[in-house]
PDB file of N, CA and C in Angstrom:
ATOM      1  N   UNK A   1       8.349  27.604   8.517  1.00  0.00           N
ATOM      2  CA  UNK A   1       9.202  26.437   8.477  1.00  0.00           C
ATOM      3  C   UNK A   1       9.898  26.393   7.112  1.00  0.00           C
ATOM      4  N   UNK A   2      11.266  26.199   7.180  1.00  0.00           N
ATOM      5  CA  UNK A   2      12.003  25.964   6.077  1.00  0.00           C
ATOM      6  C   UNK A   2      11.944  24.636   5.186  1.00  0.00           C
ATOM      7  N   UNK A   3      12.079  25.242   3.891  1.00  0.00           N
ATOM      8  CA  UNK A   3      11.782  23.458   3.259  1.00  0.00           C
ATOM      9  C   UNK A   3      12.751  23.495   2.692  1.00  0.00           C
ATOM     10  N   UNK A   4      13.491  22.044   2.580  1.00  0.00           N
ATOM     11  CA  UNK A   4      14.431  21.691   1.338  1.00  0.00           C
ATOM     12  C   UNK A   4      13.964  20.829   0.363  1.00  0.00           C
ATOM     13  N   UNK A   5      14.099  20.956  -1.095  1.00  0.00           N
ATOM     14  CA  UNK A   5      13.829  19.819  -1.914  1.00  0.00           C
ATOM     15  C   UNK A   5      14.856  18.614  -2.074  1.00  0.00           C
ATOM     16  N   UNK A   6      14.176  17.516  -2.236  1.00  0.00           N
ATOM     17  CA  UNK A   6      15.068  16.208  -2.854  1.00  0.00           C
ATOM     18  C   UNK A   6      14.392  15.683  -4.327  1.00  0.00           C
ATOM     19  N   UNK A   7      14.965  15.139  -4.976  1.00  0.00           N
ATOM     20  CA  UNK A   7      14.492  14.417  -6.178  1.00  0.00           C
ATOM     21  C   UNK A   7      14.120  12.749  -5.865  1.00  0.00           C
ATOM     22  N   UNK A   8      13.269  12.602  -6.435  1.00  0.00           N
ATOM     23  CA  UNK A   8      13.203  10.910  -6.531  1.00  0.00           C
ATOM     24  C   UNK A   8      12.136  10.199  -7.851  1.00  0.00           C
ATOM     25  N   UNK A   9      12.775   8.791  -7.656  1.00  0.00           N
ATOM     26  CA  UNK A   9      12.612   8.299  -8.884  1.00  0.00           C
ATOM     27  C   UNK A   9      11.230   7.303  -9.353  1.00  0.00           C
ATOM     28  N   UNK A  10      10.301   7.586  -9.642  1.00  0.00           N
ATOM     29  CA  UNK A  10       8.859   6.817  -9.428  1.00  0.00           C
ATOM     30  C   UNK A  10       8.538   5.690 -10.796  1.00  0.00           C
ATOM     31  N   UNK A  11       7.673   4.751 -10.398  1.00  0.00           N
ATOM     32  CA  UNK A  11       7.415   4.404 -11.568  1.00  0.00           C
ATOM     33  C   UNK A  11       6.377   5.081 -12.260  1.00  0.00           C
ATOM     34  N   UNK A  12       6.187   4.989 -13.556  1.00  0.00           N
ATOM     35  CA  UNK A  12       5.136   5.709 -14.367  1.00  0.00           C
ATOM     36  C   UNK A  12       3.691   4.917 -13.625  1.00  0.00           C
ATOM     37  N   UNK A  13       3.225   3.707 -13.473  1.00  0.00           N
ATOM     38  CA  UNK A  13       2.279   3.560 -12.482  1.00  0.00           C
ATOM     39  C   UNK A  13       1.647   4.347 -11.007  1.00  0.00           C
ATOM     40  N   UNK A  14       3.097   4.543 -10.023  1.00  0.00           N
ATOM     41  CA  UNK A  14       2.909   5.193  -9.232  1.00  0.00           C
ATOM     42  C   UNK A  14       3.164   6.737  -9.475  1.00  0.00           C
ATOM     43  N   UNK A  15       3.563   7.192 -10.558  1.00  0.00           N
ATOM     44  CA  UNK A  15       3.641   8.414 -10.673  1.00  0.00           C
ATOM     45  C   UNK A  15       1.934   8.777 -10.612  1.00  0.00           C
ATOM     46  N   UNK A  16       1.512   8.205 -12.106  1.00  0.00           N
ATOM     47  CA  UNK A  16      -0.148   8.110 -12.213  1.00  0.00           C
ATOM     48  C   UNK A  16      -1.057   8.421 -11.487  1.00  0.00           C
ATOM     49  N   UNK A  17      -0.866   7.236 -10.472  1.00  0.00           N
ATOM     50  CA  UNK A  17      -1.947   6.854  -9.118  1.00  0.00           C
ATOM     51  C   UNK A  17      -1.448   8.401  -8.415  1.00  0.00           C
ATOM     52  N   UNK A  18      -0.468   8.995  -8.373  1.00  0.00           N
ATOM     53  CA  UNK A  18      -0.002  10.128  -7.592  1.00  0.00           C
ATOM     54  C   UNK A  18      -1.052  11.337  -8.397  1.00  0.00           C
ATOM     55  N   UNK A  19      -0.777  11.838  -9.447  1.00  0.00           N
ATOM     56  CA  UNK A  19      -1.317  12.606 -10.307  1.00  0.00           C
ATOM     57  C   UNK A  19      -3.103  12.571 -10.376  1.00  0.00           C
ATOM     58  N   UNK A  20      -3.104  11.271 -10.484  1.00  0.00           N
ATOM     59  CA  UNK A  20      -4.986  10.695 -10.362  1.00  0.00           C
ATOM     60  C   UNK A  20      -5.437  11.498  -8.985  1.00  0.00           C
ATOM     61  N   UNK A  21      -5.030  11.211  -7.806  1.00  0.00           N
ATOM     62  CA  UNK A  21      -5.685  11.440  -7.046  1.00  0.00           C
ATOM     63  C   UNK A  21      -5.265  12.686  -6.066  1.00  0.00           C
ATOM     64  N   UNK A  22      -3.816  13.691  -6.808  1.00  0.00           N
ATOM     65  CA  UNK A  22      -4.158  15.368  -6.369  1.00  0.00           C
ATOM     66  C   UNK A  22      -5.079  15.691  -7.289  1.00  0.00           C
ATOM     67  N   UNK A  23      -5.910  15.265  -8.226  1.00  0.00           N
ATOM     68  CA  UNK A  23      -6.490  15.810  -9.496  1.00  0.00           C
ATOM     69  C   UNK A  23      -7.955  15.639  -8.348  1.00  0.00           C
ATOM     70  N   UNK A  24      -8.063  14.160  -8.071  1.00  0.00           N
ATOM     71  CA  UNK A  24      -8.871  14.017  -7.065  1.00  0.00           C
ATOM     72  C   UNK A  24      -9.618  14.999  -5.785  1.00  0.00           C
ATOM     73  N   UNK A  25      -8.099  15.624  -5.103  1.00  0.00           N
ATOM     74  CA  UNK A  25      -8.428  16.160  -3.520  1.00  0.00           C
ATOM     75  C   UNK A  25      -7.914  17.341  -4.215  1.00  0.00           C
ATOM     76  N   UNK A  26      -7.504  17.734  -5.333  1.00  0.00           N
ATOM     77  CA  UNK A  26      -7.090  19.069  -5.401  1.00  0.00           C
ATOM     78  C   UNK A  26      -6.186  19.245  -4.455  1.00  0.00           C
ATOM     79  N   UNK A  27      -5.177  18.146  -4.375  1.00  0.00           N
ATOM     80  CA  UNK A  27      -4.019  18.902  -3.778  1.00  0.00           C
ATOM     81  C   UNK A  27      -3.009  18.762  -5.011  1.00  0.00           C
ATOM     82  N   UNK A  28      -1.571  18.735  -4.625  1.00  0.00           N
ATOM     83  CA  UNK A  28      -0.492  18.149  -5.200  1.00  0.00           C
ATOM     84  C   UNK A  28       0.162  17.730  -5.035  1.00  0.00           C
ATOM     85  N   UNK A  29       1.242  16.751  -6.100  1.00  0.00           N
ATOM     86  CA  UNK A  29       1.407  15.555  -5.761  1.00  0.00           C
ATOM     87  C   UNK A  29       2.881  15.900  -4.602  1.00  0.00           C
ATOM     88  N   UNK A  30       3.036  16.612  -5.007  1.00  0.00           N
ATOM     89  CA  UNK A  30       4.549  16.992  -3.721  1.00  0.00           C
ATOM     90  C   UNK A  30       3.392  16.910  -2.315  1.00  0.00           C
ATOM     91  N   UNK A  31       2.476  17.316  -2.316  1.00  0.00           N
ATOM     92  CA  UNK A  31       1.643  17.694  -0.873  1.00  0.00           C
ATOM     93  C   UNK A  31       1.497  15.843  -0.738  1.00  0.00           C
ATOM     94  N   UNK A  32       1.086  15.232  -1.293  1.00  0.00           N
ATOM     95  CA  UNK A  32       0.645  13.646  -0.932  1.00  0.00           C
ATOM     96  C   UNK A  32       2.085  12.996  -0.790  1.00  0.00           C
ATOM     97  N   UNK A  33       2.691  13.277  -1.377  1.00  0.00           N
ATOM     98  CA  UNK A  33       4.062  12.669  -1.531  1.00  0.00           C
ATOM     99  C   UNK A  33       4.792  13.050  -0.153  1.00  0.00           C
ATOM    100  N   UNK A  34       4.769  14.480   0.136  1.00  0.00           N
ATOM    101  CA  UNK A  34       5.414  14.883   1.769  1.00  0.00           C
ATOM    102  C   UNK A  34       4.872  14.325   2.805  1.00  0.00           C
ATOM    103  N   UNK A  35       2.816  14.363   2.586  1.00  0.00           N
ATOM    104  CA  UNK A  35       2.146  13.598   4.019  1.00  0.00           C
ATOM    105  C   UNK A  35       2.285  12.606   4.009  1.00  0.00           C
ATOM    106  N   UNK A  36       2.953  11.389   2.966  1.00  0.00           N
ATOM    107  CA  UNK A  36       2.962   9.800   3.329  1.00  0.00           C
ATOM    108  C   UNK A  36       4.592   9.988   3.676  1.00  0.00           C
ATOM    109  N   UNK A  37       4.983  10.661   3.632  1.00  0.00           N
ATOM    110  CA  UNK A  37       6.621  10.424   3.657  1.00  0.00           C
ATOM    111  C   UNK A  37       6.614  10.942   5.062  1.00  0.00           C
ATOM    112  N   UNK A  38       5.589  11.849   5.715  1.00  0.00           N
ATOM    113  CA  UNK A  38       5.720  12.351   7.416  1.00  0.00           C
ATOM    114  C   UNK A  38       4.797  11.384   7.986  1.00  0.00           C
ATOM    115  N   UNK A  39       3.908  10.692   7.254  1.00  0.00           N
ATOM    116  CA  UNK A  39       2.945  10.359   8.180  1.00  0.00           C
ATOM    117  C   UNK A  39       3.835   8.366   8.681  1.00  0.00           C
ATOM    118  N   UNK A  40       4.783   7.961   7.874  1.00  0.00           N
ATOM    119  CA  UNK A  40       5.633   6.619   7.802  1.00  0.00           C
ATOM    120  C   UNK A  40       5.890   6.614   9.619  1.00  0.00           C
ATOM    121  N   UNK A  41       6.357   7.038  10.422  1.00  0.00           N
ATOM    122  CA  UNK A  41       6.778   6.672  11.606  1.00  0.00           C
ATOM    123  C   UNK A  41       5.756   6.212  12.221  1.00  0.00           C
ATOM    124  N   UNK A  42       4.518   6.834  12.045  1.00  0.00           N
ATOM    125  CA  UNK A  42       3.150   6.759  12.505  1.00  0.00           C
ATOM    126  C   UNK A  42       2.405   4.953  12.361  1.00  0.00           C
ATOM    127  N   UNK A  43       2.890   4.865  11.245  1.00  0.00           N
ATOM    128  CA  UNK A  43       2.002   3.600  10.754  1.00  0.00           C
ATOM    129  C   UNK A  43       3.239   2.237  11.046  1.00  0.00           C
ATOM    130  N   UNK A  44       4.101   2.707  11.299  1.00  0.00           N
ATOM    131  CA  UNK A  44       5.112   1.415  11.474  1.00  0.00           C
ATOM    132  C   UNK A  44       4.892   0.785  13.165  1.00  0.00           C
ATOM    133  N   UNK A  45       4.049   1.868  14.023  1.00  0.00           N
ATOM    134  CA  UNK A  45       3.333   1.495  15.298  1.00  0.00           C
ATOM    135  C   UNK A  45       2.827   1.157  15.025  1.00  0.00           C
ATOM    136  N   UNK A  46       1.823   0.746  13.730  1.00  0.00           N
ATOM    137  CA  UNK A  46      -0.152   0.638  14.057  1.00  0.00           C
ATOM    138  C   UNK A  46       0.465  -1.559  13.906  1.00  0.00           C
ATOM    139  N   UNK A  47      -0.454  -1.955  13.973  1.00  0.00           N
ATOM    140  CA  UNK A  47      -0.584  -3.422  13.810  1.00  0.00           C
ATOM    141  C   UNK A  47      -0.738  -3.586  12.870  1.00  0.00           C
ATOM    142  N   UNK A  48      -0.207  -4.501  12.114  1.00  0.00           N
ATOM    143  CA  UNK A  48      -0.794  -5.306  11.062  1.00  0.00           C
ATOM    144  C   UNK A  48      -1.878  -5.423  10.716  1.00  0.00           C
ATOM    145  N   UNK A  49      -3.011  -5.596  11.428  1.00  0.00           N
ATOM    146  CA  UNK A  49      -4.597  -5.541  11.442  1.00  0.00           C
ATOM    147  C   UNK A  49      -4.931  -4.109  11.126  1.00  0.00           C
ATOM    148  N   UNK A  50      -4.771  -3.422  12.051  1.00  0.00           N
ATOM    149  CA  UNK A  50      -4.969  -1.841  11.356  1.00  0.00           C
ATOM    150  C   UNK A  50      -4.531  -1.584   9.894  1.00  0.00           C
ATOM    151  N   UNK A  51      -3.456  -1.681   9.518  1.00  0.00           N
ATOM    152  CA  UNK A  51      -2.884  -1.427   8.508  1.00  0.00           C
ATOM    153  C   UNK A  51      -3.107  -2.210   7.191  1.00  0.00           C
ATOM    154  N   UNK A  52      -3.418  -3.245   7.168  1.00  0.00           N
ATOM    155  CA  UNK A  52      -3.875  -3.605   6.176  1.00  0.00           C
ATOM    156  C   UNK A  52      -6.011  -4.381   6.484  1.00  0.00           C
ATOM    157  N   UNK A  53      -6.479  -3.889   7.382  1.00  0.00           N
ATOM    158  CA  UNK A  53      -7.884  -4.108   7.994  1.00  0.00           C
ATOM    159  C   UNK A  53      -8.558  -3.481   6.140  1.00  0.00           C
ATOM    160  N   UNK A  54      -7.974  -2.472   5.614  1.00  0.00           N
ATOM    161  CA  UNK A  54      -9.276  -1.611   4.975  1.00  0.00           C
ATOM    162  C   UNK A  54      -9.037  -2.307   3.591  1.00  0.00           C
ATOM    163  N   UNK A  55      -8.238  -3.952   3.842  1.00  0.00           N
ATOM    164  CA  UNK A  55      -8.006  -4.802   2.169  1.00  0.00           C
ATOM    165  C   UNK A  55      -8.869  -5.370   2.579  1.00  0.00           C
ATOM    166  N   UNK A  56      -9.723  -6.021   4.216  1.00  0.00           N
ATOM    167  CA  UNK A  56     -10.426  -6.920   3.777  1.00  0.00           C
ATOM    168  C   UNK A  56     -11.475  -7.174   3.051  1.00  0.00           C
ATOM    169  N   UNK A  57     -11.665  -8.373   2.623  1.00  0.00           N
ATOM    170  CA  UNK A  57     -13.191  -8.312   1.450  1.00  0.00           C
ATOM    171  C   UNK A  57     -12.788  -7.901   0.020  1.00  0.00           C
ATOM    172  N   UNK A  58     -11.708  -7.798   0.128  1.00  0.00           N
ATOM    173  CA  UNK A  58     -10.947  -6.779  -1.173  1.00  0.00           C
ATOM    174  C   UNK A  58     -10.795  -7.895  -2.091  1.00  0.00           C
ATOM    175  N   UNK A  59     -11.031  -9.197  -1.927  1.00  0.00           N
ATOM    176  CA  UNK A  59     -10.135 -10.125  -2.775  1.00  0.00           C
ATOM    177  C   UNK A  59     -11.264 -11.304  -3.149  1.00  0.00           C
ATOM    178  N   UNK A  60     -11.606 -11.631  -4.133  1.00  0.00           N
ATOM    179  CA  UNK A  60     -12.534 -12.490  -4.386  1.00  0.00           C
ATOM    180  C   UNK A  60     -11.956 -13.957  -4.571  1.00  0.00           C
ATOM    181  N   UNK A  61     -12.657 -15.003  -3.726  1.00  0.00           N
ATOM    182  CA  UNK A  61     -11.767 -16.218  -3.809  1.00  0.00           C
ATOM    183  C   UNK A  61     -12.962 -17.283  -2.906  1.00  0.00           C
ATOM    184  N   UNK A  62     -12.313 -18.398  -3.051  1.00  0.00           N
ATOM    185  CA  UNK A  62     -13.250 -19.836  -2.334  1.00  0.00           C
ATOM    186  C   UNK A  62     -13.374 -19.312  -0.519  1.00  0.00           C
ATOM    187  N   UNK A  63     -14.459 -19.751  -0.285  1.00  0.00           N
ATOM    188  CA  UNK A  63     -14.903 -19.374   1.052  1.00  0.00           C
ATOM    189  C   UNK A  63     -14.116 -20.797   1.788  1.00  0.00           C
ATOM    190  N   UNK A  64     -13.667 -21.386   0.866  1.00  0.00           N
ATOM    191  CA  UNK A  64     -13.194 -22.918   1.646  1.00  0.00           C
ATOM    192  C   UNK A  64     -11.280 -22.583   2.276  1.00  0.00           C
ATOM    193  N   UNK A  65     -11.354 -23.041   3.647  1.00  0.00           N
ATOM    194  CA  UNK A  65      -9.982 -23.150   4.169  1.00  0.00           C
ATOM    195  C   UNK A  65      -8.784 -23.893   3.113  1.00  0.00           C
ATOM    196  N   UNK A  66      -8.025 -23.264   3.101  1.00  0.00           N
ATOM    197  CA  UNK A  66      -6.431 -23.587   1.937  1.00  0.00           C
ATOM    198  C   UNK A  66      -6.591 -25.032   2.471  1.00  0.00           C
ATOM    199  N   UNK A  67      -5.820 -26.108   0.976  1.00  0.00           N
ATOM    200  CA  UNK A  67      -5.385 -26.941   1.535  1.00  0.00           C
ATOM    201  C   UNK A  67      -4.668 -27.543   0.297  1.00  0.00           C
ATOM    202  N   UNK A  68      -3.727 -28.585   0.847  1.00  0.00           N
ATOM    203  CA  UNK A  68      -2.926 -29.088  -0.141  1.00  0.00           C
ATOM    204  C   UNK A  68      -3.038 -30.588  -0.377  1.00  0.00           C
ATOM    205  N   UNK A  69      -3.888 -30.244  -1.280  1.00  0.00           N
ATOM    206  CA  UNK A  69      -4.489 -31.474  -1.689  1.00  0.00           C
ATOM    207  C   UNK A  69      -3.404 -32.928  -2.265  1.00  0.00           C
ATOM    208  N   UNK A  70      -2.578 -32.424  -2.499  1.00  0.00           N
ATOM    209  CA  UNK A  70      -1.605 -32.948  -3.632  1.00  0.00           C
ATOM    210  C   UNK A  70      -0.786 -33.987  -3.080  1.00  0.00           C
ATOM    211  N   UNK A  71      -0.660 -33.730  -1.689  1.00  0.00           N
ATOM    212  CA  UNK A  71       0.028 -34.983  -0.853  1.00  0.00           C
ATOM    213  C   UNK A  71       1.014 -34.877  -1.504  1.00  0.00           C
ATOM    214  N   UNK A  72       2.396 -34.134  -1.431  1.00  0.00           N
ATOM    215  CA  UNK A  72       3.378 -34.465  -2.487  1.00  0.00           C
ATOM    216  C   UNK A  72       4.653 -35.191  -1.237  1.00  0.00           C
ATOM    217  N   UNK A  73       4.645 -35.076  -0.361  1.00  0.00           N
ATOM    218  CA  UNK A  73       5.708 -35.729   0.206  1.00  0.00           C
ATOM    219  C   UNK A  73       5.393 -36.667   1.104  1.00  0.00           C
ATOM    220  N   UNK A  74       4.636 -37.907   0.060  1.00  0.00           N
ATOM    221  CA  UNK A  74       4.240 -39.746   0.889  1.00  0.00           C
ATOM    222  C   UNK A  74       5.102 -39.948   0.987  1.00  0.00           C
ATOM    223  N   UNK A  75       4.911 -41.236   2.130  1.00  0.00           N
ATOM    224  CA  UNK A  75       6.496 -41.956   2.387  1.00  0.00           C
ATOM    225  C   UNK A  75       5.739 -43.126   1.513  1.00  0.00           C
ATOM    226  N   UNK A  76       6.965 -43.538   0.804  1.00  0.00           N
ATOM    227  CA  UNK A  76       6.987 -45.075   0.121  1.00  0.00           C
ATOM    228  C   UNK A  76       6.594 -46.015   0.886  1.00  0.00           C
TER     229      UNK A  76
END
C-alpha cells in the first residue's frame, strides 16, 4: 500500500502525550497518530456511553444531585 505524507500542527502538550506513550508501546508517534486518524469513522458510530464510559469514576466530586441553590430568578 502506498503512503502519502501530510504535515500538521500540534500543541507541545499533545505533541508530549504523543511521544510519552510511543516511548510507552514502542511504537511511533506517526503509527498512533495514523491509527486514531483511521480508527475516527469507527467511533463517531459508537454512543456516547461507549465513548466516553472509560471517564467514569474519573472525577472526584459531591455524591449529592446538582442544584441551584441560589434562587436567582424570584418573582417580586
Amino acid at each position: 500500500m502506498s503512503m502519502k505524507g501530510i504535515t500538521i500542527k500540534l500543541s507541545e502538550t499533545t505533541l508530549r502525550q504523543l511521544r510519552r506513550q510511543a516511548r510507552e508501546t514502542g511504537r511511533s508517534v506517526a503509527a498512533l497518530v495514523r491509527e486514531r486518524v483511521e480508527a475516527s469513522p469507527d467511533r463517531a458510530k459508537e454512543s456516547v456511553f461507549a465513548v466516553t464510559s472509560e471517564l467514569a469514576g474519573s472525577l472526584a466530586g459531591s455524591r449529592r444531585a446538582a442544584s441551584n441553590e441560589r434562587r436567582r430568578f424570584r418573582r417580586s
